[in-house]
Protein backbone atom coordinates (compact mmCIF):
# COMPACT_ATOMS: atom_id res chain seq x y z
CA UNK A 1 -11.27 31.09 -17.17
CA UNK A 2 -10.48 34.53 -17.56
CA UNK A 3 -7.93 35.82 -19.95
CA UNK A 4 -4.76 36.96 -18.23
CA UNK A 5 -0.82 37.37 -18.95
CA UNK A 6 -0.04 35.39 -15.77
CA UNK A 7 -2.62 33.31 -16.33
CA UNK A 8 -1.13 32.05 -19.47
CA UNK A 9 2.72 31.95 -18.31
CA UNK A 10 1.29 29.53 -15.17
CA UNK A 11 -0.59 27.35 -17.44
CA UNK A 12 2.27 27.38 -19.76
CA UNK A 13 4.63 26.12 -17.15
CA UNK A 14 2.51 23.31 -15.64
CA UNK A 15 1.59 25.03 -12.77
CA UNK A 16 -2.07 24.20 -13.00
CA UNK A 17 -3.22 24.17 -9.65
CA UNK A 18 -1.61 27.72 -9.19
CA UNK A 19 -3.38 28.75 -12.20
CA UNK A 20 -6.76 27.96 -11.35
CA UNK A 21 -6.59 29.41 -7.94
CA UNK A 22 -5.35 32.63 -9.72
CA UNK A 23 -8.54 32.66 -11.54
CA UNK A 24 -10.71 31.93 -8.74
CA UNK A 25 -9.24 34.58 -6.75
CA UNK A 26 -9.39 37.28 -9.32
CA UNK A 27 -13.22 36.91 -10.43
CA UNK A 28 -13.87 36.52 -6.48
CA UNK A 29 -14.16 40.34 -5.52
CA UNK A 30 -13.39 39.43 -1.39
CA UNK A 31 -9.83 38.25 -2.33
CA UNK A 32 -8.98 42.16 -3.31
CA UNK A 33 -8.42 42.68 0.88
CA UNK A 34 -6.02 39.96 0.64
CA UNK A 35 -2.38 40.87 0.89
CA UNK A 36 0.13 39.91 -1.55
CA UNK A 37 2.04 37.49 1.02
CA UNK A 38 -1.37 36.12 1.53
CA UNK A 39 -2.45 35.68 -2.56
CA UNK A 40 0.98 34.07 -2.94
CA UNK A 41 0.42 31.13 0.06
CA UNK A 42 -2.94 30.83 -1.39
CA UNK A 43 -1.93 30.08 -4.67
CA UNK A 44 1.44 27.77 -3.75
CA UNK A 45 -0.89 26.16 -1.20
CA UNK A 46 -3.37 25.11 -4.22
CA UNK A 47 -0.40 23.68 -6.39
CA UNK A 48 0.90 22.04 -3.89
CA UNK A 49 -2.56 20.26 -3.19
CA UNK A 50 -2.98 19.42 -6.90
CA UNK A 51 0.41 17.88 -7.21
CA UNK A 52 -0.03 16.04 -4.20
CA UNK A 53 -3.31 14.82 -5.30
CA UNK A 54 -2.42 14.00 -8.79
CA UNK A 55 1.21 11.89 -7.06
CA UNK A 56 -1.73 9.49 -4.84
CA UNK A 57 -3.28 8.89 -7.90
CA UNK A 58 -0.43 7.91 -9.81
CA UNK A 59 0.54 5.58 -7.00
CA UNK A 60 -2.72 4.11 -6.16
CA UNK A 61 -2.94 3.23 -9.74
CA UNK A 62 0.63 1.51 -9.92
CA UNK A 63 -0.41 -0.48 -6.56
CA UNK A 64 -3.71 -1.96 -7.25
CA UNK A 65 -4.91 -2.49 -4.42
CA UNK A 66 -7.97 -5.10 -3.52
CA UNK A 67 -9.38 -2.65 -1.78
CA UNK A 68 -10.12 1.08 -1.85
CA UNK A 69 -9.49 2.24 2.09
CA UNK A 70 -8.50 4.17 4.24
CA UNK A 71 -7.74 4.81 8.01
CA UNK A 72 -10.59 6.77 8.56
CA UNK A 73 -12.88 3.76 7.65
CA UNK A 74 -11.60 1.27 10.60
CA UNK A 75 -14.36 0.32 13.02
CA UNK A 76 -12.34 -0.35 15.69
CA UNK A 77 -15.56 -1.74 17.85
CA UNK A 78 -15.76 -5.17 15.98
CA UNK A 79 -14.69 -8.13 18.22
CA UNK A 80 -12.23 -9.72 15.63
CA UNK A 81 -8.92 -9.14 18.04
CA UNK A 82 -7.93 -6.09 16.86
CA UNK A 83 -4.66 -4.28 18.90
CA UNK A 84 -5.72 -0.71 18.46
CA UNK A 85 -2.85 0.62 19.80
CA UNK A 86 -0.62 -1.46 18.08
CA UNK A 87 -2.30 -0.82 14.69
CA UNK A 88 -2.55 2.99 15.58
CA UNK A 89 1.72 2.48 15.26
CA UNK A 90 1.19 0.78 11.90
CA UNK A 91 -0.92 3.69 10.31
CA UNK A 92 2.19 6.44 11.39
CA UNK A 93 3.97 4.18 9.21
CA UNK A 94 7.29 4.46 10.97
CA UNK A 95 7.60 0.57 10.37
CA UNK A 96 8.05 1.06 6.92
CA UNK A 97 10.91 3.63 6.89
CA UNK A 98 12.27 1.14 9.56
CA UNK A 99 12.35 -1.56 6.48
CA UNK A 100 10.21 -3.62 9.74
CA UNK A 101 7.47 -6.42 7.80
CA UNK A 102 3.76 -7.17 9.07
CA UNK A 103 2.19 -10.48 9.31
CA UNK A 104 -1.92 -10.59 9.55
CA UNK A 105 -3.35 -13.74 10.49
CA UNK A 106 -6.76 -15.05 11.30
CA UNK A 107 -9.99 -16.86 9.40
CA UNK A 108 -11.49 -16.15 6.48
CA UNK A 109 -13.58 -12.54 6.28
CA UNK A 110 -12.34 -10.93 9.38
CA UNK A 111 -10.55 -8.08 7.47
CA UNK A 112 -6.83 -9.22 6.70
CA UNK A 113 -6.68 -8.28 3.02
CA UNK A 114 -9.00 -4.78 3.73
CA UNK A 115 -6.21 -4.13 6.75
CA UNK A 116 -3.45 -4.70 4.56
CA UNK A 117 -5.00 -2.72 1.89
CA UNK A 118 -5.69 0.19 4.70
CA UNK A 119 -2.41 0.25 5.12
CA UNK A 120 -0.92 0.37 1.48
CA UNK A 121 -3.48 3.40 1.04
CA UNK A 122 -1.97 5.10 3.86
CA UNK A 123 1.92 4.34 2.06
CA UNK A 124 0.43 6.05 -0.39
CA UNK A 125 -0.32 9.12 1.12
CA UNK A 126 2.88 9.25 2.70
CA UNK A 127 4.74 8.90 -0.96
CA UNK A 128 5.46 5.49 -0.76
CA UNK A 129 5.37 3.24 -3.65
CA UNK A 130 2.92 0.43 -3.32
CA UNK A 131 2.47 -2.78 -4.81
CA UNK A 132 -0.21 -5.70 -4.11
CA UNK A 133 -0.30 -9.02 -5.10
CA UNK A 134 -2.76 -12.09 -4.30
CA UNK A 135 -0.16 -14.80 -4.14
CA UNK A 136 -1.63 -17.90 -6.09
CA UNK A 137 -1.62 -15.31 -8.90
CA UNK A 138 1.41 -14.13 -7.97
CA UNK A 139 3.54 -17.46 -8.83
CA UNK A 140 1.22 -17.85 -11.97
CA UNK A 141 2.45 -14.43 -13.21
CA UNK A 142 6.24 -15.09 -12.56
CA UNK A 143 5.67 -18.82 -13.85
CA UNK A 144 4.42 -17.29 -17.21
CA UNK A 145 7.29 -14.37 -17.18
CA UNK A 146 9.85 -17.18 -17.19
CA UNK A 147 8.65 -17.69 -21.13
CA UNK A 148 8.42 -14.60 -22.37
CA UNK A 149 11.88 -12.54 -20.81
CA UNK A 150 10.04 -10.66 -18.52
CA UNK A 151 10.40 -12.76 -15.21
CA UNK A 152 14.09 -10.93 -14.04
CA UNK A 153 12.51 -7.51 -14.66
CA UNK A 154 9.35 -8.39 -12.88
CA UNK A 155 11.41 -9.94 -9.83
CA UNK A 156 13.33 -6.15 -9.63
CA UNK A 157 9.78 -4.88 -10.00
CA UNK A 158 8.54 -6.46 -6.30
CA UNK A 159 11.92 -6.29 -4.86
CA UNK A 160 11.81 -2.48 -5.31
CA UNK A 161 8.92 -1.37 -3.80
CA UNK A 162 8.77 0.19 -0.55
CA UNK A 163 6.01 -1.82 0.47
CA UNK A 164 4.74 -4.81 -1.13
CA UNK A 165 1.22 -6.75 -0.11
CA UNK A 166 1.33 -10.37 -0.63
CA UNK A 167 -2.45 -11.49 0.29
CA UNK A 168 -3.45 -14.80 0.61
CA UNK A 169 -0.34 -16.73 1.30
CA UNK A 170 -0.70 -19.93 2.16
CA UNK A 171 -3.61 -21.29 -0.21
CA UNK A 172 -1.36 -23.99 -1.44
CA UNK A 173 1.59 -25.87 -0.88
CA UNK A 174 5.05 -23.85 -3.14
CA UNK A 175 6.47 -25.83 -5.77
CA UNK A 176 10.33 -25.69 -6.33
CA UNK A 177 9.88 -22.64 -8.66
CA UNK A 178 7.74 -20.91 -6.15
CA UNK A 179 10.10 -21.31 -3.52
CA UNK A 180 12.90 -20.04 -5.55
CA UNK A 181 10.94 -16.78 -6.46
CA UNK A 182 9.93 -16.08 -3.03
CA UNK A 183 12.91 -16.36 -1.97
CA UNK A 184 14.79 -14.24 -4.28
CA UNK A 185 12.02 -11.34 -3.90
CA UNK A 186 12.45 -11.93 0.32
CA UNK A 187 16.07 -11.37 -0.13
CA UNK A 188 16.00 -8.40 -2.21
CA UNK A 189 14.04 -6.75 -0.07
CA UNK A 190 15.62 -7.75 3.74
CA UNK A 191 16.35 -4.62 5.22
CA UNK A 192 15.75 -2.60 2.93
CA UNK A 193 11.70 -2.51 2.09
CA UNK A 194 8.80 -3.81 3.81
CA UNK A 195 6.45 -6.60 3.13
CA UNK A 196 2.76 -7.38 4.57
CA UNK A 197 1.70 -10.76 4.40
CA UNK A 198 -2.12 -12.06 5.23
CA UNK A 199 -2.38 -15.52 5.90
CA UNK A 200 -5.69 -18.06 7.14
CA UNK A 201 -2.63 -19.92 8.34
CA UNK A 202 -1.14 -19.45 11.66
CA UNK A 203 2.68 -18.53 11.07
CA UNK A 204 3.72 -22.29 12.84
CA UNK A 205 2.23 -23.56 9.51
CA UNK A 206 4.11 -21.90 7.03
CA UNK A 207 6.70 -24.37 6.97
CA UNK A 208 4.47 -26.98 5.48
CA UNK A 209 3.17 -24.70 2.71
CA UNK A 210 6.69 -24.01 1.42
CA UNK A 211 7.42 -27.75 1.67
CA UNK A 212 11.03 -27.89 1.79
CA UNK A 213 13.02 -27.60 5.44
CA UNK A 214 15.58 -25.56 3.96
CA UNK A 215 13.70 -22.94 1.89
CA UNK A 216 11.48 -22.71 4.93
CA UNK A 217 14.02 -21.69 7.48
CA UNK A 218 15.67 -18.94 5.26
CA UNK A 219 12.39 -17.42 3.71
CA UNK A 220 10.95 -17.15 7.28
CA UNK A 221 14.16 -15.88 8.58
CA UNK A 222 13.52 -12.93 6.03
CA UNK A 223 10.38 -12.23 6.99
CA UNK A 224 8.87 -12.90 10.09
CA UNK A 225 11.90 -12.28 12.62
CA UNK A 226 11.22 -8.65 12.19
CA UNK A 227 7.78 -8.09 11.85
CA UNK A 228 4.68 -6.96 13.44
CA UNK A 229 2.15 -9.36 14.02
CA UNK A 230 -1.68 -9.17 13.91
CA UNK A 231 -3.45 -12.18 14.71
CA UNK A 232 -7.20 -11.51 14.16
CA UNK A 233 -10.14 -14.12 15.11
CA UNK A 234 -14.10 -13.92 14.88
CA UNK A 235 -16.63 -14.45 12.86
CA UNK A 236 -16.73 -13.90 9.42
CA UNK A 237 -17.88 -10.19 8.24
CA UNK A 238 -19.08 -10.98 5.48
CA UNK A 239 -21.91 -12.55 6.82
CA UNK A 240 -23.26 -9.31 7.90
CA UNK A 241 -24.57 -7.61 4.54
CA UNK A 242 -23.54 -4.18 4.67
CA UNK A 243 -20.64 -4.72 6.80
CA UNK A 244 -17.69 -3.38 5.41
CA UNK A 245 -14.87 -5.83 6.04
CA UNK A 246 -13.25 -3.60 8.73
C-alpha cells in the first residue's frame, strides 16, 4: 500500500474500502485520464460495496442458517410442485415488509428447509435481520433458558426479527410449555414481522401436533391466515447424489 496523506486520513476514519480503491487507482497509471467526478464515484462506489459486504456477513452470521443459498441456485426444472411465479414474488421479498408469513409443506428431501433458507439469504441481502431455528431444538433451548434467566430475553430475541425460520415443525406433539412459547413468540410478531414455517405435515394436521383445541385455534390464527403457501411433493432429492436439494 503506498504511503499517502489521504491514504492515512481514510484509513484513519474507517473508510477502508475507499482507501484501498485509492491505492489501486493511484499505482494503476490508466486511472490518470479519469476525471475527478469519476475518481470520487469510484472510490464511494468501493466503500459502499465493502460496507455492504461486511453488513451480509454480519447478518448471515447472526441467522445461522441450515443452509448456505441463494436465488441464483434454484433449479426450477425439478418436478417437486414448485409455483415459479409465485416463488419469483417471495424472492422480491415484498411479503416481508408486508409483515405476510410463508408456510412450506411437502415430504421429506424435496427442498423445504434449502427454500426457506434461500429465502432468509435473500433477507439478508436486502438488510433484513434473520434468524433460523429447527424447532425440536427450538423448545429444548427455551426449556433450558427457563433455568438459567435467559428465557424472557431469548423470547424478545425471536419476536424481533424481521424474519424468523422455524424448520421442522411438526416432529412431535407440543407440550404445555411449548405451546405457551409458541404462542407468545406468534403474538409478538403478528403484524409486525414475518415467519416461515416448513412442515412434512399438511397444515390440516397442525392441530394435533399442538394438542390442545384452544392453543391450536389462536396459534394458527397468527400464522397461517396470512401467509403464502408452498405445498411441494416428489421424490426425495436426496436420493440423487449430487443433487443439491433445490
Amino acid at each position: 500500500m503506498l504511503a499517502h496523506p489521504t491514504l492515512d486520513r481514510m484509513t484513519a476514519m474507517g473508510l477502508v474500502g475507499m482507501a484501498r480503491a485509492f491505492d489501486e487507482l493511484a499505482a494503476n497509471t490508466e486511472a490518470d485520464s479519469l476525471t475527478h467526478p469519476e475518481w470520487l464515484a469510484l472510490l464511494l462506489d468501493r466503500e459502499w460495496g465493502f460496507r455492504h459486504d461486511r453488513k451480509l456477513s454480519a447478518r448471515l452470521r447472526f441467522a445461522k442458517l441450515r443452509h448456505q443459498a441463494s436465488p441464483e441456485d434454484i433449479d426450477y426444472r425439478s418436478a417437486r410442485g414448485l409455483d415459479r411465479a409465485l416463488l419469483v414474488k417471495l424472492v422480491a421479498g415484498d411479503w416481508i415488509g408486508a409483515h405476510d408469513n410463508l408456510v412450506i409443506t411437502g415430504p421429506t428431501g424435496v427442498g423445504k428447509s434449502w427454500l426457506a433458507c434461500v429465502l432468509g439469504h435473500k433477507a439478508c441481502r436486502d438488510d433484513r435481520s434473520v434468524l433460523y431455528q429447527r424447532v425440536p431444538k427450538l423448545f429444548a433451548s427455551l426449556a433450558l433458558a427457563r433455568g438459567d434467566g435467559r428465557h424472557e430475553r431469548f423470547l424478545r430475541k425471536l419476536g424481533s426479527v424481521q424474519l424468523l425460520v422455524l424448520d421442522d415443525w411438526g416432529l412431535e406433539p407440543l407440550d404445555a410449555l411449548a405451546r405457551h412459547d409458541l404462542l407468545e413468540i406468534l403474538e409478538k410478531r403478528y403484524g409486525r414481522r414475518s415467519t416461515i414455517v416448513t412442515s412434512q405435515l399438511p397444515v390440516t394436521s397442525w392441530h394435533q401436533v399442538i394438542a390442545d383445541p384452544t392453543y391450536a385455534d389462536a396459534i394458527l390464527d397468527r400464522l397461517v391466515h396470512n401467509a403464502h403457501r408452498l405445498d411441494l411433493d416428489g421424490d426425495s432429492m436426496r436420493r440423487s447424489k449430487g443433487n443439491r436439494p433445490a
